[in-house]
Protein backbone atom coordinates (compact mmCIF):
# COMPACT_ATOMS: atom_id res chain seq x y z
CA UNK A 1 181.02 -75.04 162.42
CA UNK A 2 182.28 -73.52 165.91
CA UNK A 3 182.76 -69.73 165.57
CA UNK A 4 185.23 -69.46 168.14
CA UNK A 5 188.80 -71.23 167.36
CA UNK A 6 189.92 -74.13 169.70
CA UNK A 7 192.99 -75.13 168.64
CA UNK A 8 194.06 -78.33 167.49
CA UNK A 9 193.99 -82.00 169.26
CA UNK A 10 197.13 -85.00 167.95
CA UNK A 11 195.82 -88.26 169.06
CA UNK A 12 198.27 -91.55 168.90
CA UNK A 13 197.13 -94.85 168.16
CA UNK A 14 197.28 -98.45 167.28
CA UNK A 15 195.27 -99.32 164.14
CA UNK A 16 193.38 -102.60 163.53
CA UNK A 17 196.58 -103.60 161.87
CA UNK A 18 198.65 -102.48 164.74
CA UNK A 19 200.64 -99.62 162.92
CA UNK A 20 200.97 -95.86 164.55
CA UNK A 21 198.84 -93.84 163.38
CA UNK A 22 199.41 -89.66 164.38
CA UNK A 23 196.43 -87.62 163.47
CA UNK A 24 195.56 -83.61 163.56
CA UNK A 25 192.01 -82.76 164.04
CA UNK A 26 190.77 -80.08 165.98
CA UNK A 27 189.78 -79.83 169.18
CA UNK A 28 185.81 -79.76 168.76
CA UNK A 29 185.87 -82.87 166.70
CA UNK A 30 187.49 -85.06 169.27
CA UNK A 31 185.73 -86.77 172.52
CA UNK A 32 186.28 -89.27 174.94
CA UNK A 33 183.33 -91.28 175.80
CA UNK A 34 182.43 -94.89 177.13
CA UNK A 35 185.95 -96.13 177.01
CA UNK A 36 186.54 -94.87 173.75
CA UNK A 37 188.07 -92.03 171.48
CA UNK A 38 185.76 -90.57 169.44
CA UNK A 39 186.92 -88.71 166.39
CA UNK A 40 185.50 -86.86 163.41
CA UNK A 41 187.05 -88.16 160.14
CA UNK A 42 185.06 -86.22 157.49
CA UNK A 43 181.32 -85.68 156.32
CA UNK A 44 179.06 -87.93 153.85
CA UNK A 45 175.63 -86.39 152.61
CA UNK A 46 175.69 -84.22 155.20
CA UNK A 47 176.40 -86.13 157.94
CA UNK A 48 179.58 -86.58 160.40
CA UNK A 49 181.77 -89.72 159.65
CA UNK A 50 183.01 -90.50 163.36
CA UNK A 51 185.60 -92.85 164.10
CA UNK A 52 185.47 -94.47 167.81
CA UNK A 53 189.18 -96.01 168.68
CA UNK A 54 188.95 -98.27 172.07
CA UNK A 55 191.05 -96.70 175.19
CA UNK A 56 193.72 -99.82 174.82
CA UNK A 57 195.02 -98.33 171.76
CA UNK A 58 195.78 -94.61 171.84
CA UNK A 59 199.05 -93.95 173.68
CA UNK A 60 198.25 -90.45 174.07
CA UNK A 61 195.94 -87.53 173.23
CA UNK A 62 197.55 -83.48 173.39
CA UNK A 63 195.25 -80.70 173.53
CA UNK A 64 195.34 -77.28 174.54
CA UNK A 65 195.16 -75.93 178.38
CA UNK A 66 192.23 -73.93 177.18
CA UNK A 67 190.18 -77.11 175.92
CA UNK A 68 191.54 -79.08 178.48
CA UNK A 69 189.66 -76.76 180.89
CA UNK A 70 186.48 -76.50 179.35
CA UNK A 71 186.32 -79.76 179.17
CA UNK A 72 187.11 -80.93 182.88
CA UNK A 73 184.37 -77.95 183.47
CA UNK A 74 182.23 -79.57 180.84
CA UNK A 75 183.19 -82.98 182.53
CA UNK A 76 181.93 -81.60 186.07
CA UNK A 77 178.48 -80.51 184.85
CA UNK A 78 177.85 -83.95 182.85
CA UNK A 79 178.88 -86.02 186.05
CA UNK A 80 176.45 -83.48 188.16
CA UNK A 81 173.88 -83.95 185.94
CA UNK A 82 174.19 -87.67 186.25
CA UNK A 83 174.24 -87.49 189.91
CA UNK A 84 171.05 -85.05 190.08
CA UNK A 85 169.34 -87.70 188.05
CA UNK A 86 169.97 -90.68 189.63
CA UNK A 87 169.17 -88.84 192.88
CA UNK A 88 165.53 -88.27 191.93
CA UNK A 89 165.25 -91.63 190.71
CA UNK A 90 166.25 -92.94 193.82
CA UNK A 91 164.88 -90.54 196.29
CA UNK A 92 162.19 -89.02 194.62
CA UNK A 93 162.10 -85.78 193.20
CA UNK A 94 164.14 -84.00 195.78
CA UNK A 95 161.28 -83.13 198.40
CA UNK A 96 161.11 -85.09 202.08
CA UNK A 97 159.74 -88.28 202.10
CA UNK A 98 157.83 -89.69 204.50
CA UNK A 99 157.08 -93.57 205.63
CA UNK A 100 153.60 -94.39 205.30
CA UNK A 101 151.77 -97.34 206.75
CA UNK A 102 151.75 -98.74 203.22
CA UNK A 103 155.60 -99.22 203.65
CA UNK A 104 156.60 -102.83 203.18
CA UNK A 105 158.90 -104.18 205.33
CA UNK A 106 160.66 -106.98 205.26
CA UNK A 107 162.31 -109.30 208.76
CA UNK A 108 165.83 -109.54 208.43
CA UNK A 109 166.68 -111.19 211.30
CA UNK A 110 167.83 -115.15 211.50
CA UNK A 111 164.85 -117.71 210.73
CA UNK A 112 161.39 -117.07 210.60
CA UNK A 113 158.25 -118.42 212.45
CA UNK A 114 157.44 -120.28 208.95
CA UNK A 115 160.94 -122.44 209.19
CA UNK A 116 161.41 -124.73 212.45
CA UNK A 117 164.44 -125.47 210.79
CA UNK A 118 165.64 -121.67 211.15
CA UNK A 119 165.14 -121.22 214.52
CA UNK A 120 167.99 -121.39 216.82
C-alpha cells in the first residue's frame, strides 16, 4: 500500500462486448504500457489481479496534475534509462573506442575483382 495519497484515476472504455465501461481506481494502480492500459482490479491469494485494456478502446483516462507530473518525470527517467542502455550496447560501455587492425571491413563500392560481370 502507498503511504502517501495520489488521488484517484477514471478511465473510459470499450469492453469486449463493446459497452462503456467508467471505472474509479486510484492513481497508483493504473499504467500505461506497450500499447495498453493496465489496471488493478482486485487481489487473489495475495496477488494483484491486473486488467490490460488495448489503446483502441479507452476514449480517455483523467488523473491528477500531481500524478500526471510524476509520471512524465517518471516517463523521462525510464526513456533515459533505455537510451543509456542501448548506448552501451551499441558503443560499448561508454569509454573511447579505438579501431584496431582486427577491424573488419567490408568494400562497398560497385563490383568486385571476384565478378567480371560487376565491373563497369
Amino acid at each position: 500500500m502507498v503511504d502517501r495519497e495520489l488521488g484517484q484515476a477514471v478511465i473510459v472504455y470499450d469492453d469486449p462486448d463493446g459497452e462503456t465501461v467508467e471505472k474509479t481506481v486510484e492513481n497508483e494502480h493504473i499504467a500505461y504500457f506497450q500499447d495498453h492500459w493496465i489496471l488493478k482490479t482486485g487481489e487473489e491469494d495475495g496477488r494483484d489481479l491486473v486488467r490490460r485494456i488495448p489503446i483502441q478502446r479507452v476514449h480517455y483516462v483523467e488523473r491528477s496534475v500531481e500524478q500526471f507530473e510524476r509520471e512524465v518525470s517518471t516517463l523521462r527517467d525510464q526513456v533515459q534509462s533505455v537510451a543509456d542502455d542501448l548506448r552501451s550496447k551499441l558503443l560499448g560501455s561508454g569509454e573511447e573506442t579505438h579501431q584496431t587492425d582486427d577491424a573488419i571491413r567490408i568494400d562497398v563500392s560497385e563490383g568486385s575483382d571476384d565478378d567480371p560481370d560487376a565491373r563497369r
